[in-house]
Protein backbone atom coordinates (compact mmCIF):
# COMPACT_ATOMS: atom_id res chain seq x y z
CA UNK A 1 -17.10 -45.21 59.87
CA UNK A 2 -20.67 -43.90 60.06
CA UNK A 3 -21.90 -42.24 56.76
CA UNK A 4 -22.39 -38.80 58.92
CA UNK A 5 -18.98 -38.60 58.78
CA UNK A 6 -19.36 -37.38 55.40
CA UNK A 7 -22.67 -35.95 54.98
CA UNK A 8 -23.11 -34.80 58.07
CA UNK A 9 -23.04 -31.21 57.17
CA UNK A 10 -26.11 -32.14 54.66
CA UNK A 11 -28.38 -32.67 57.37
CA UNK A 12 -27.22 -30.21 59.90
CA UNK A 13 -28.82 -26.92 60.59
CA UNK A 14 -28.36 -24.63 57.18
CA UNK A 15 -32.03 -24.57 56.80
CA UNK A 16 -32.69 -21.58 58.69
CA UNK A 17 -33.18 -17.85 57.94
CA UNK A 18 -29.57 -16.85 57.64
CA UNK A 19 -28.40 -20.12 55.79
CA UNK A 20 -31.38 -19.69 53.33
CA UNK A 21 -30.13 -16.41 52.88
CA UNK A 22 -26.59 -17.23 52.27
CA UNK A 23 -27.45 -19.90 49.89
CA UNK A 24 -30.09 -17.79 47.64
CA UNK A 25 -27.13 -14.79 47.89
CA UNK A 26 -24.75 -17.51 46.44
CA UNK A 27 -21.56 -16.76 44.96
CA UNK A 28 -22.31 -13.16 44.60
CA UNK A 29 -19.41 -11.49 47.15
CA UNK A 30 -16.29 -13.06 45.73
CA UNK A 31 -14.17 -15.45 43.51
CA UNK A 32 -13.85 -19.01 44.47
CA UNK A 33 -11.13 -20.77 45.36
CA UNK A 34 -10.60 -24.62 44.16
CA UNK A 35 -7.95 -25.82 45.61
CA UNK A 36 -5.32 -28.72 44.16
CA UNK A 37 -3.07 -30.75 46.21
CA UNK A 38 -0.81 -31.30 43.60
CA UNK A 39 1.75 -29.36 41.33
CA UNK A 40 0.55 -28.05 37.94
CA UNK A 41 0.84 -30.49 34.90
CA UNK A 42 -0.61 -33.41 36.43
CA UNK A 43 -4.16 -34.84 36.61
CA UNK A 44 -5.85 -32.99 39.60
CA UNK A 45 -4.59 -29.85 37.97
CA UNK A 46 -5.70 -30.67 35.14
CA UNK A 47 -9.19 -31.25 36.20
CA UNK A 48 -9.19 -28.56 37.89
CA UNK A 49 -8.54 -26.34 34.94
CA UNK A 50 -10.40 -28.40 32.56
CA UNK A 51 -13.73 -27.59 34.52
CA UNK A 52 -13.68 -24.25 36.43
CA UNK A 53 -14.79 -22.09 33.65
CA UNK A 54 -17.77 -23.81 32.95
CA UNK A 55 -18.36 -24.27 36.84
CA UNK A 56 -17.82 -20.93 36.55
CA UNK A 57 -19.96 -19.50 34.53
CA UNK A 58 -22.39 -21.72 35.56
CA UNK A 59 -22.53 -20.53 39.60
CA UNK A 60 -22.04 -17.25 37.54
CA UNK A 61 -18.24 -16.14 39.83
CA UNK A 62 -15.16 -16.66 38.71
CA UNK A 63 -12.95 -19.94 39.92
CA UNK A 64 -9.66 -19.49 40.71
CA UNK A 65 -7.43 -22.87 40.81
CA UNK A 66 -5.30 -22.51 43.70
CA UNK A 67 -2.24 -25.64 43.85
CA UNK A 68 -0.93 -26.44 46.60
CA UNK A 69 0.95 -29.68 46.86
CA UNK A 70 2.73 -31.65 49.47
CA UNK A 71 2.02 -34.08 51.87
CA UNK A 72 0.05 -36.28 49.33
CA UNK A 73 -2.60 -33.65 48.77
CA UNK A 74 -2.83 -33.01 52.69
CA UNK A 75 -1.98 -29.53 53.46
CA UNK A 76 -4.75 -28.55 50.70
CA UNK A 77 -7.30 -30.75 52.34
CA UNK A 78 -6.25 -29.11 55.90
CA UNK A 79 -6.44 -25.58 53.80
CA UNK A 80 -10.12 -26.32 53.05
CA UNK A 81 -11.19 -27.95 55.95
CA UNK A 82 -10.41 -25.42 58.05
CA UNK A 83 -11.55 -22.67 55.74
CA UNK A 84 -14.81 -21.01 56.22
CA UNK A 85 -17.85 -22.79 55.26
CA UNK A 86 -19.02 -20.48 53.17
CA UNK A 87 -18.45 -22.55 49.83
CA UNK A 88 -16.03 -19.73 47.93
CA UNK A 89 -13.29 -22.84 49.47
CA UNK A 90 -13.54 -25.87 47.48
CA UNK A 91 -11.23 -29.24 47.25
CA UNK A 92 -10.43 -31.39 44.18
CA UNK A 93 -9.53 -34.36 45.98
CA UNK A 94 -8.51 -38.36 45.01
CA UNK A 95 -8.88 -40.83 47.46
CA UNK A 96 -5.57 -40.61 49.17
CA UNK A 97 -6.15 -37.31 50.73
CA UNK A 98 -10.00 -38.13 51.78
CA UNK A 99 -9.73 -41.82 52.59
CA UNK A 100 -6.15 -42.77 53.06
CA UNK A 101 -4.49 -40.47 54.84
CA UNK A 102 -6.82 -39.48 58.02
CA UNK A 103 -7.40 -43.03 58.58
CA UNK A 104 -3.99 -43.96 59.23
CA UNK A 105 -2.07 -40.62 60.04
CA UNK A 106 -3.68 -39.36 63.35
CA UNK A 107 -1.09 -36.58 62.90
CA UNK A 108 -3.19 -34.63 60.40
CA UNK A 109 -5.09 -31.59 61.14
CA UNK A 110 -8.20 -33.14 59.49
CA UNK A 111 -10.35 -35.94 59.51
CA UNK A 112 -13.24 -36.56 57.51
CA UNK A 113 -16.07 -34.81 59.81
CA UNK A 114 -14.24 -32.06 58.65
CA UNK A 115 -15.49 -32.00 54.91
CA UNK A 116 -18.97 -32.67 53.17
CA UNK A 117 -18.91 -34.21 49.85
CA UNK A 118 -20.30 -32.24 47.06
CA UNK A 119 -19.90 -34.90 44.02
CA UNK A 120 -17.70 -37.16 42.02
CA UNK A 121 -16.39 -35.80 38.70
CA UNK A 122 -13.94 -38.06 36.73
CA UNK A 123 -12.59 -41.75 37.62
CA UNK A 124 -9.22 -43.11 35.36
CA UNK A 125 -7.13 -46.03 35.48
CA UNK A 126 -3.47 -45.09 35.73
CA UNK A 127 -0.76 -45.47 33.16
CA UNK A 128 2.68 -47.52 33.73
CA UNK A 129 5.36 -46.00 31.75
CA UNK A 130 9.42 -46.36 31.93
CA UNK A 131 12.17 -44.54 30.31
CA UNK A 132 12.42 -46.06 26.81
CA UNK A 133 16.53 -46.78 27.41
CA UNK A 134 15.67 -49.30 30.54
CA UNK A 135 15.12 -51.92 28.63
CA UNK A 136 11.66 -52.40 30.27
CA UNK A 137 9.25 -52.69 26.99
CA UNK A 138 6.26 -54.38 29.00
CA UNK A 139 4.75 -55.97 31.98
CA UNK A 140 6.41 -59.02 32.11
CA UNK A 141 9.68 -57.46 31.09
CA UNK A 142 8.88 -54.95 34.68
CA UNK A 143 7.56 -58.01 36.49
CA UNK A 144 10.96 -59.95 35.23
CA UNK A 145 13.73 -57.23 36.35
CA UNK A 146 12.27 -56.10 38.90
CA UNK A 147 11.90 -60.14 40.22
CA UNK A 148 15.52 -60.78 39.53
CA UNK A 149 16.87 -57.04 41.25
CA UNK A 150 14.63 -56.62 44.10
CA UNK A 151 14.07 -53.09 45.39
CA UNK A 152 16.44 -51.91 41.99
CA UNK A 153 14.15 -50.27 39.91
CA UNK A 154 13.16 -46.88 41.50
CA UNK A 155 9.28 -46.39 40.63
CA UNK A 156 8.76 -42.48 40.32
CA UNK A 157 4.81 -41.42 42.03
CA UNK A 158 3.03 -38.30 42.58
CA UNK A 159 3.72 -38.71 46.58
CA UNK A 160 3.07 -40.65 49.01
CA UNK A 161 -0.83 -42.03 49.70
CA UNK A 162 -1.48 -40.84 46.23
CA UNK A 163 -3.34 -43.05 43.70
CA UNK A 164 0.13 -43.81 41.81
CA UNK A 165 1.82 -44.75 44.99
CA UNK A 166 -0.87 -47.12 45.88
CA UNK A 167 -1.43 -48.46 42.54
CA UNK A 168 2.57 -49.45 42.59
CA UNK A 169 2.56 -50.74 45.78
CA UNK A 170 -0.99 -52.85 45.01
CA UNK A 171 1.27 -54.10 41.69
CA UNK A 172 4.24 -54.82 43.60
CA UNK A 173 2.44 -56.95 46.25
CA UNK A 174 0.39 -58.71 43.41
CA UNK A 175 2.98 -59.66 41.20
CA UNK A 176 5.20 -60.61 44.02
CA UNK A 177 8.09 -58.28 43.06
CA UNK A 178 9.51 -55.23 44.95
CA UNK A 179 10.39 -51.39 43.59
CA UNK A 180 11.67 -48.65 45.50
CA UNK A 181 8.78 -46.34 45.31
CA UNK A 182 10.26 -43.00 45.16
CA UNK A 183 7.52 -40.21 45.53
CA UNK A 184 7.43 -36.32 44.50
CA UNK A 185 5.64 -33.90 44.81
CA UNK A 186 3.16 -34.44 41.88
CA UNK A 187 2.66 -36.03 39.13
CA UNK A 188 4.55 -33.53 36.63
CA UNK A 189 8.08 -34.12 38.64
CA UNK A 190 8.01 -37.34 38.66
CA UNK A 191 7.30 -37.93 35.41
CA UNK A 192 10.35 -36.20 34.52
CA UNK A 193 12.40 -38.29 36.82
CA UNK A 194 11.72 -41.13 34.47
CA UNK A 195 12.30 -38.89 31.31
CA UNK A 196 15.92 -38.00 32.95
CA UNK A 197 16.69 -41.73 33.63
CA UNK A 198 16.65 -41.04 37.76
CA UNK A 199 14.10 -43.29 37.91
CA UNK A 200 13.01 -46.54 35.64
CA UNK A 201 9.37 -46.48 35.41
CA UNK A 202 5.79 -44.71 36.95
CA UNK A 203 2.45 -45.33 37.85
CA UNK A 204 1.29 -42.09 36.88
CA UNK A 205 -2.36 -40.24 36.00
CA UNK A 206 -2.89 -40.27 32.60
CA UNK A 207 -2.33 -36.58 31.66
CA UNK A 208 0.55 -36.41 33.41
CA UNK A 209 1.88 -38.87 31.28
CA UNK A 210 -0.09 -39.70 27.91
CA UNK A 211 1.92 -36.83 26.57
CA UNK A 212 5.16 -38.05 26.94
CA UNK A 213 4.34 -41.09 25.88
CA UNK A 214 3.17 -39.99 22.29
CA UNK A 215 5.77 -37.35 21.73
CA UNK A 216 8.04 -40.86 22.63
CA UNK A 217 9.81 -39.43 25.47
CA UNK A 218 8.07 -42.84 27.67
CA UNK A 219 7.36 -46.28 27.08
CA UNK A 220 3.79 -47.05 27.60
CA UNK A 221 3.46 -50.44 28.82
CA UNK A 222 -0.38 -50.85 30.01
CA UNK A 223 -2.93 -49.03 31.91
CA UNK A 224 -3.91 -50.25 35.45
CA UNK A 225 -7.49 -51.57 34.69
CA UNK A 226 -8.21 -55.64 34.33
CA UNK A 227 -9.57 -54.51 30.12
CA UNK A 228 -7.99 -52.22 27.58
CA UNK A 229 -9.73 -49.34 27.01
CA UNK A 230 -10.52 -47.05 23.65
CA UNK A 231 -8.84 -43.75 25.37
CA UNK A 232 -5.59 -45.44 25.57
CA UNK A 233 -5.50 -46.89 22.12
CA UNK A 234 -2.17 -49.32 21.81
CA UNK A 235 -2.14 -49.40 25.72
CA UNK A 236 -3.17 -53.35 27.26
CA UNK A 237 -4.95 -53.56 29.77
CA UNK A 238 -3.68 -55.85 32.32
CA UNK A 239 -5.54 -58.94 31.41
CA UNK A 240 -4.10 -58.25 27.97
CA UNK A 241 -0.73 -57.49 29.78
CA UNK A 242 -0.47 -60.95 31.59
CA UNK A 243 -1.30 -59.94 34.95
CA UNK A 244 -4.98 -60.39 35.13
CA UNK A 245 -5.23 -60.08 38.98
CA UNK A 246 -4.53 -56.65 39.32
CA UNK A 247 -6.64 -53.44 38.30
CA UNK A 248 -7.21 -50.23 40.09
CA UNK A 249 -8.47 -46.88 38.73
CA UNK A 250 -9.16 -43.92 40.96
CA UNK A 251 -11.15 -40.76 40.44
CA UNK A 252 -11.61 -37.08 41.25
CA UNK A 253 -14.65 -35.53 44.04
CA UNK A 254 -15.52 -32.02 44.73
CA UNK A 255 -15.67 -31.19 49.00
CA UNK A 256 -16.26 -28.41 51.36
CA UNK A 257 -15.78 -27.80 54.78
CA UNK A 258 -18.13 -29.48 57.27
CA UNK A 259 -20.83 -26.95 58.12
CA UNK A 260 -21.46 -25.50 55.03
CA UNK A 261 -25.45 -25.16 53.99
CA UNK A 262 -27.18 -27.20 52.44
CA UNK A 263 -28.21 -24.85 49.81
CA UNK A 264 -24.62 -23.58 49.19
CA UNK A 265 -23.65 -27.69 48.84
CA UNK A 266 -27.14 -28.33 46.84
CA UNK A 267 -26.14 -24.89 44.21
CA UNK A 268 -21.94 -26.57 43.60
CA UNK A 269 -23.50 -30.06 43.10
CA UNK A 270 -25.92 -28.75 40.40
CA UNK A 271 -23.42 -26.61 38.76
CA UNK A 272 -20.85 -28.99 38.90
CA UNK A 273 -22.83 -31.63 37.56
CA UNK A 274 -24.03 -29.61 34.73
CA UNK A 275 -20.35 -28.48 33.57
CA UNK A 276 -19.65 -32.23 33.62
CA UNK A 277 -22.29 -32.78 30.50
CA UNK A 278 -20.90 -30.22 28.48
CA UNK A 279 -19.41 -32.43 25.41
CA UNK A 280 -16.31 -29.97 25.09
CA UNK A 281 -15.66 -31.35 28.94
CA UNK A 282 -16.08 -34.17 28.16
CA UNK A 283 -13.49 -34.25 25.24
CA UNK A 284 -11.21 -32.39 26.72
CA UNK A 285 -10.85 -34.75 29.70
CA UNK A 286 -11.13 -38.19 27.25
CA UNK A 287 -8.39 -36.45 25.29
CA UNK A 288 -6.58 -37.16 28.47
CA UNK A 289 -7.64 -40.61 29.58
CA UNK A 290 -10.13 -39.63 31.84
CA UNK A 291 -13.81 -40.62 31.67
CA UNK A 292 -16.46 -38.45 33.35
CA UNK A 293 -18.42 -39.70 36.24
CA UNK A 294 -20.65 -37.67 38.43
CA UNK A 295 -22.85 -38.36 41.65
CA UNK A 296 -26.47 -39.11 41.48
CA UNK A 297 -26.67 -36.81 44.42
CA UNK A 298 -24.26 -35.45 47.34
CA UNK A 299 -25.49 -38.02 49.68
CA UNK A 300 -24.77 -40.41 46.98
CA UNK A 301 -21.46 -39.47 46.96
CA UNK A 302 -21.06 -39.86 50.99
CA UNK A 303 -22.09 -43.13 50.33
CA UNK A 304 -19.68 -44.29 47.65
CA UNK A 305 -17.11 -43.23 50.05
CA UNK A 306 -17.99 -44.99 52.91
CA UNK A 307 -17.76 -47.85 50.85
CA UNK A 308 -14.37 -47.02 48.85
CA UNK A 309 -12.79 -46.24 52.04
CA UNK A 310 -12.65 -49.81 53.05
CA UNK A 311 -10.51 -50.52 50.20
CA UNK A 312 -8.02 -48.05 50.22
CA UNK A 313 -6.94 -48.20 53.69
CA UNK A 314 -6.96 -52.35 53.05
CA UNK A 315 -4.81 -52.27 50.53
CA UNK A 316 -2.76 -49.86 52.15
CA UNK A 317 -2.81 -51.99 55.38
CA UNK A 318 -1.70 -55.03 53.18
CA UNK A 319 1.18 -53.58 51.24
CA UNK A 320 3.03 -51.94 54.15
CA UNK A 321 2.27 -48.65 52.75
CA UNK A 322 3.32 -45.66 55.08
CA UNK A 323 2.09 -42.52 54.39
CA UNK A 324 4.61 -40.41 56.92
């Protein structure tokens, strides 16, 4: 996977007269669109919502959040990458839409030459939760059912290649235990699978979730990284939790379509990564579980994901993960 593959739109043509000119005219015609590939009430949407009026007001148009869901986030990366590169079309995407998916579904309308990274914005470990009558009050009491009734416990995720579904299935294989992974169609319907007792337990985004949890609707049993961390207070982390070989935590980028100009891709970054320092951003998304973390640059960004890639698509590779 060649880094071009991502940034190749940075270093195409776009510095000529008429992309100069579309980038200095930039966003003046119309609203933007940022599109979600997942339902609202769950963490992309969230994002998405917690940031667009500062991004906003900062490129000086409004944002309008768009959700579409399905397809674990595909058909709104196939929405944007075959949008017009004009940057008023922009993805909130986690890596199983970006990484996962057009590696190992050569189905999709997509594949990554088709979008330019703009930057990272947030990066979260997930939360495991059950329904509080399973009986499952922990880890090892998950680990311990779940080892004596393989394939029993039906895990509710936000769909299939999503950072939930890979986070259970990169438990599963690690603790040597199998759950029927049962996916829908975001994180918000899922989490009230649990809540109605269809399923047993999540791996779930924090917002979706942390809410439930404290209103005692959920059991919080731990959050997915190796070390406990301050915005989950009374949530172990999974050295804490007795299962010190896994961790995974997952994050949120910002992409256009291939072929967009520089300047237009140079004008988001700078915007975005301003809105990302306000502090009532960054409260509002800590509130949440979620920790703000932006790209040094755009080409940064390409970079990191050449690099991420690699592990996705192993561990989906390893854990028999299908993604049809």
């Amino acid at each position: 996977m060649k880094r071009r593959d991502f940034a190749g739109a940075l270093a195409m043509a776009g510095f000529g007269g008429a992309a100069l000119a579309q980038g200095a005219a930039y966003p003046a015609s119309k609203p933007i669109r940022l599109v979600v590939g997942f339902t609202p009430g769950g963490a992309a949407d969230y994002v998405a919502r917690s940031i667009s009026e500062t991004l906003g007001r900062n490129l000086g148009q409004s944002i309008i959040v768009e959700n579409r869901p399905g397809a674990g986030a595909s058909i709104a990366t196939d929405i944007v990458a075959k949008s017009a590169p004009d940057g008023y079309t922009v993805l909130l995407a986690s890596p199983g839409s970006i990484l996962v998916n057009p590696a190992l579904n050569p189905k999709l309308g997509y594949t990554l030459r088709d979008l330019a990274p703009i930057t990272k914005v947030t990066s979260s470990p997930l939360v495991i939760a059950s329904n509080p009558a399973s009986g499952i009050d922990s880890i090892q009491d998950l680990i311990a059912k779940a080892k004596k009734s393989p394939g029993v416990i039906n895990c509710a995720t936000a769909g299939n290649g999503s950072a939930p579904h890979l986070g259970a299935a990169l438990f599963s294989q690690v603790a040597g235990v199998e759950m029927t992974l049962v996916p829908f169609r975001g994180g918000a319907p899922a989490i009230q699978s649990v809540i109605a007792g269809d399923t047993q337990v999540t791996f779930a985004t924090p917002p979706s979730v942390l809410p439930m949890i404290g209103a005692g609707r959920l059991k919080g049993l731990a959050v997915s990284a190796r070390e406990s961390s301050p915005l989950f207070p009374g949530l172990p982390g999974m050295v804490d939790a007795g299962l010190p070989d896994y961790g995974i935590d997952f994050w949120y980028g910002l992409f256009v379509p291939a072929d967009t100009p520089a300047p237009v891709i140079r004008k988001l970054f700078d915007a975005a990564s301003a809105a990302m320092e306000q502090p009532g951003i960054k409260a509002a998304l800590a509130r949440e579980g979620t920790a703000v973390d932006v790209s040094q640059s755009p080409d940064q960004f390409a970079a990191f994901l050449e690099q991420d890639a690699r592990f996705w698509v192993k561990l989906v590779k390893d854990a028999g993960v299908k993604l049809d």
